[in-house]
Protein backbone atom coordinates (compact mmCIF):
# COMPACT_ATOMS: atom_id res chain seq x y z
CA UNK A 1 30.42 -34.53 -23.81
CA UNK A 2 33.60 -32.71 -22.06
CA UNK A 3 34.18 -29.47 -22.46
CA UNK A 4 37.70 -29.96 -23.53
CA UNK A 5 36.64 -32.51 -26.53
CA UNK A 6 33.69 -30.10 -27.64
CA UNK A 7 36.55 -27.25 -27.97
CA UNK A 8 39.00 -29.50 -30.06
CA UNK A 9 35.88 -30.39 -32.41
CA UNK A 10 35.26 -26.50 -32.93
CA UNK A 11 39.07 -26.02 -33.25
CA UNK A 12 39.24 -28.60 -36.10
CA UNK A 13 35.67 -27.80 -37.69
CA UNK A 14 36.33 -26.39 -41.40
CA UNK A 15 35.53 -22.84 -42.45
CA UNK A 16 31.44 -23.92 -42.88
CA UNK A 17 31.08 -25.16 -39.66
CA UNK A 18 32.22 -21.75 -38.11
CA UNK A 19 30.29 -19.48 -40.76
CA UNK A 20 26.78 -21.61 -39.64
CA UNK A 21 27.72 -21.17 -36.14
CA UNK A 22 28.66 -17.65 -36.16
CA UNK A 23 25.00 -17.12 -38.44
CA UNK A 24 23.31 -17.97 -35.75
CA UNK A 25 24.74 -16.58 -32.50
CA UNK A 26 24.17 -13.21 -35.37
CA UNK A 27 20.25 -14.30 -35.79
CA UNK A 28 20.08 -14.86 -31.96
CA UNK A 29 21.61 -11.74 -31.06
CA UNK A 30 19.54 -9.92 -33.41
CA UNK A 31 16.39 -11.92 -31.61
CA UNK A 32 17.05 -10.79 -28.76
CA UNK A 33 17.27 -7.28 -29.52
CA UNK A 34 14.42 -6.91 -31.19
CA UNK A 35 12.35 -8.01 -28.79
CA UNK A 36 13.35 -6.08 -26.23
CA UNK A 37 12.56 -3.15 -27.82
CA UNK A 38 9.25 -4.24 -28.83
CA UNK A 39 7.86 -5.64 -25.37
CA UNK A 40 9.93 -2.69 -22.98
CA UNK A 41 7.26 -0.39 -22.14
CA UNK A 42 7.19 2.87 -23.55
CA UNK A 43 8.07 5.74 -21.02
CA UNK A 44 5.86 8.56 -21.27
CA UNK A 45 6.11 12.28 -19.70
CA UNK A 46 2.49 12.61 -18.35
CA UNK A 47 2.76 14.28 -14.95
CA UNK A 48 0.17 11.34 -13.73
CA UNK A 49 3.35 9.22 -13.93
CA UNK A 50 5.67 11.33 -12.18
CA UNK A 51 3.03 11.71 -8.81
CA UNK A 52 2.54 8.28 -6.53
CA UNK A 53 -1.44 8.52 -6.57
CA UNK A 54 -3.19 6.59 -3.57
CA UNK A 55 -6.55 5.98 -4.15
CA UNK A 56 -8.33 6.60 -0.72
CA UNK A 57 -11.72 5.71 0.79
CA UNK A 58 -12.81 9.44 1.41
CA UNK A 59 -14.45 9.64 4.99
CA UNK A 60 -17.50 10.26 3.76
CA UNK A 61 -17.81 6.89 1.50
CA UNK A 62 -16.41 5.08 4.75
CA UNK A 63 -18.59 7.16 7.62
CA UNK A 64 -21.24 6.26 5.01
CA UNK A 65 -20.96 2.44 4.66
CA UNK A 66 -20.65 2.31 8.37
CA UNK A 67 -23.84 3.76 8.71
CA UNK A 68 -26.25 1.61 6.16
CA UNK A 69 -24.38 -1.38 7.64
CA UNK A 70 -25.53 -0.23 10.88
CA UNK A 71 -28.96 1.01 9.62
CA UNK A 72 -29.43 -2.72 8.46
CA UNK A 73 -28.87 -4.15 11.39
CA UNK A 74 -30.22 -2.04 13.93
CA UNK A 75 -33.67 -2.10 11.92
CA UNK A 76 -33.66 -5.95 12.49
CA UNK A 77 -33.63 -5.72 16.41
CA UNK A 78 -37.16 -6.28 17.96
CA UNK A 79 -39.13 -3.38 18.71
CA UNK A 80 -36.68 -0.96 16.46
CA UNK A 81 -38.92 0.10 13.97
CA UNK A 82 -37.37 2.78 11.40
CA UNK A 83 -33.83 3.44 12.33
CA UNK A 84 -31.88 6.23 10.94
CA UNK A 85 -28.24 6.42 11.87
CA UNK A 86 -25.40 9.31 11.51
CA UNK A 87 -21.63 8.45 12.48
CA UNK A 88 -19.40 11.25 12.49
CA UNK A 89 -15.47 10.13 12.36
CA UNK A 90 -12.42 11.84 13.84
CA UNK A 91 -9.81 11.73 11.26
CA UNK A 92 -8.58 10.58 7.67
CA UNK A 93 -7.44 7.45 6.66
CA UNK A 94 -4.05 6.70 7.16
CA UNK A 95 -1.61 5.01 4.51
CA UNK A 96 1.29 2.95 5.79
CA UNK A 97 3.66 2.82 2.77
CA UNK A 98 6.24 0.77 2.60
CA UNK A 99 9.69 2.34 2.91
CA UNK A 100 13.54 1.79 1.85
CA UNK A 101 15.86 3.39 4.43
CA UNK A 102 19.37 3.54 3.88
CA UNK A 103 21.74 4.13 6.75
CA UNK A 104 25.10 5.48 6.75
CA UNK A 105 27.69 6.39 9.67
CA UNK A 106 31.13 7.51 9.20
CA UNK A 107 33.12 7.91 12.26
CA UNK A 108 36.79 10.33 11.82
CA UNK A 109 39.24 9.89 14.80
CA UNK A 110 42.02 12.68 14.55
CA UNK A 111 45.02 13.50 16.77
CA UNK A 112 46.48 16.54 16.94
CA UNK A 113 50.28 17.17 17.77
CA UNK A 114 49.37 18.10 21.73
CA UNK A 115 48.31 14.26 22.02
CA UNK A 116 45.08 15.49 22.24
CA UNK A 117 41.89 13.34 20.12
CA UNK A 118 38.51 14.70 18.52
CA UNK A 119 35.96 11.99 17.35
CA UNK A 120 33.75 13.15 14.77
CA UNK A 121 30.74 10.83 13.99
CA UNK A 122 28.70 11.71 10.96
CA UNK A 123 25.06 9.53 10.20
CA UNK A 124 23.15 10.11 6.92
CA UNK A 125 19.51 8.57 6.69
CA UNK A 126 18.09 8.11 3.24
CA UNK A 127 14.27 7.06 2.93
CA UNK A 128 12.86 6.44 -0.16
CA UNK A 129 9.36 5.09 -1.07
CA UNK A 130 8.76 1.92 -2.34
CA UNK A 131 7.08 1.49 -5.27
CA UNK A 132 5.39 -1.54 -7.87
CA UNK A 133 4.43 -1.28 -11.72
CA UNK A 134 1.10 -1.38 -11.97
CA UNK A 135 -0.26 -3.64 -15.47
CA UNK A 136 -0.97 -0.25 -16.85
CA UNK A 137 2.76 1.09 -16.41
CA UNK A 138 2.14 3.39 -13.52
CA UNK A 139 3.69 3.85 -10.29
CA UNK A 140 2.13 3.27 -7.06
CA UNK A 141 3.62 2.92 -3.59
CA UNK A 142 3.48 -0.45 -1.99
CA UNK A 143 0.90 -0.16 0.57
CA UNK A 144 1.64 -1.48 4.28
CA UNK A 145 -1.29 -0.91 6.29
CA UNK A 146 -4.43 1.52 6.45
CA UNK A 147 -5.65 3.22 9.46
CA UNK A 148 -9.56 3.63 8.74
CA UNK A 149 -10.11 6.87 10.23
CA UNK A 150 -11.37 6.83 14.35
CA UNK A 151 -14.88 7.28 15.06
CA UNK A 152 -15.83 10.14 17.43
CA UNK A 153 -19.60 9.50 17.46
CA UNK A 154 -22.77 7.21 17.02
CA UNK A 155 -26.38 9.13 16.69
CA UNK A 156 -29.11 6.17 16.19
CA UNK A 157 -32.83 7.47 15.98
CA UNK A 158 -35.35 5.24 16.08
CA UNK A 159 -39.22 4.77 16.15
CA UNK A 160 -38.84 1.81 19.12
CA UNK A 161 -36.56 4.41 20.82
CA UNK A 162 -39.38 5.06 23.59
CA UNK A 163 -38.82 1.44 25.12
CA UNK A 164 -35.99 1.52 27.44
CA UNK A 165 -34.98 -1.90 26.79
CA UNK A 166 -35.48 -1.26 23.13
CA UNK A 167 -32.71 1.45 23.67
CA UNK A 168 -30.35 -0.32 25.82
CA UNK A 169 -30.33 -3.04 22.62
CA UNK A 170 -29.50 -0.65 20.23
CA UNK A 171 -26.70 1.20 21.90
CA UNK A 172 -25.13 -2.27 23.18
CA UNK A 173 -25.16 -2.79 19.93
CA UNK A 174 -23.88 -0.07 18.28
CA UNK A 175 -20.34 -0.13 20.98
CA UNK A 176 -20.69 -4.39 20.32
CA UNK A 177 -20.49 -3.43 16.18
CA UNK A 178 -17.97 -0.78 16.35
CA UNK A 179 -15.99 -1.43 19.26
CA UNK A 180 -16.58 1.98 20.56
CA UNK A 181 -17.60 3.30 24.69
CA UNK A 182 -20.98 4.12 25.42
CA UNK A 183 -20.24 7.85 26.11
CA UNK A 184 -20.03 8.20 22.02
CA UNK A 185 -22.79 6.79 21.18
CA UNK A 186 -26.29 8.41 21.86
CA UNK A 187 -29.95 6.54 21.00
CA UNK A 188 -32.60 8.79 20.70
CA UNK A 189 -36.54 8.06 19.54
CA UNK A 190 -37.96 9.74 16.14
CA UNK A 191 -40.98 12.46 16.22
């Protein structure tokens, strides 16, 4: 149907016609209203809200995983026996998060009445977080990368420790695992 013949049939509809149709854009409006009010989530002054809370793998939980994965592993290599291992890490984890910079530059040429000229340049940098609803209705920063902390050292004891070779396996394996140099890792044999 054209547009132009739809607005003739509205321009010649009787007084009904126009009392239906304006009923319903009323109910629809009303519709719509309603629910969004009833499905906007409800704001809420908790200071949780207000703070951009990370959760973190502490370097404990982290130096700790590394070191039953290693435990595992190392125990398995021929002539091993009990292995205990300690790693000991360099830093904290490091959070990339995700950010919106805004750039501005304003540049002013004046001229004086000797003929002479001053340029004044003037930048403004604005960097703002980026953040994502969680389900819940909290804020958390959108996360780009994470730097697991570095490790700054390897201590393996174990019972097989006495055998050279037995040694030589463990610490290869240890730099192979971790894809650290020799000098930080040390193999030593148990009591």
């Amino acid at each position: 149907m054209d547009l132009n013949k739809l607005k003739q049939k509205i321009l010649k509809a009787d007084n009904k016609t126009i009392q239906d149709l304006t009923v319903i854009f009323i109910i629809g409006l009303i519709i719509l209203i309603g629910a969004s009010i009833f499905l906007k989530p409800k704001p809420t002054n908790k200071d949780s809200d207000k703070q951009m809370v990370v959760k973190q793998v502490t370097n404990d939980d982290y130096a700790s995983q590394l070191e039953l994965e290693l435990k595992n592993i190392l125990s398995k290599i021929h002539g091993a026996g009990n292995v205990d291992v300690l790693v000991t890490l360099d830093s904290d984890e490091e959070v990339v998060a995700a950010m919106d910079t805004v750039q501005s530059e304003t540049t002013t040429n004046e001229k004086d009445s000797n003929g002479g000229t001053r340029t004044t340049i003037q930048s403004e940098t604005n960097n703002k977080i980026v953040t994502s609803q969680t389900t819940s209705g909290e804020n958390q920063p959108m996360i780009l990368k994470k730097v697991m902390p570095e490790i700054r050292g390897v201590v393996v004891v174990a019972d097989g420790a006495k055998d050279s070779n037995v040694q030589y396996e463990l610490m290869t394996s240890v730099e192979t695992a971790l894809g650290i140099p020799a000098y930080k890792v040390k193999v030593v044999s148990s009591k």
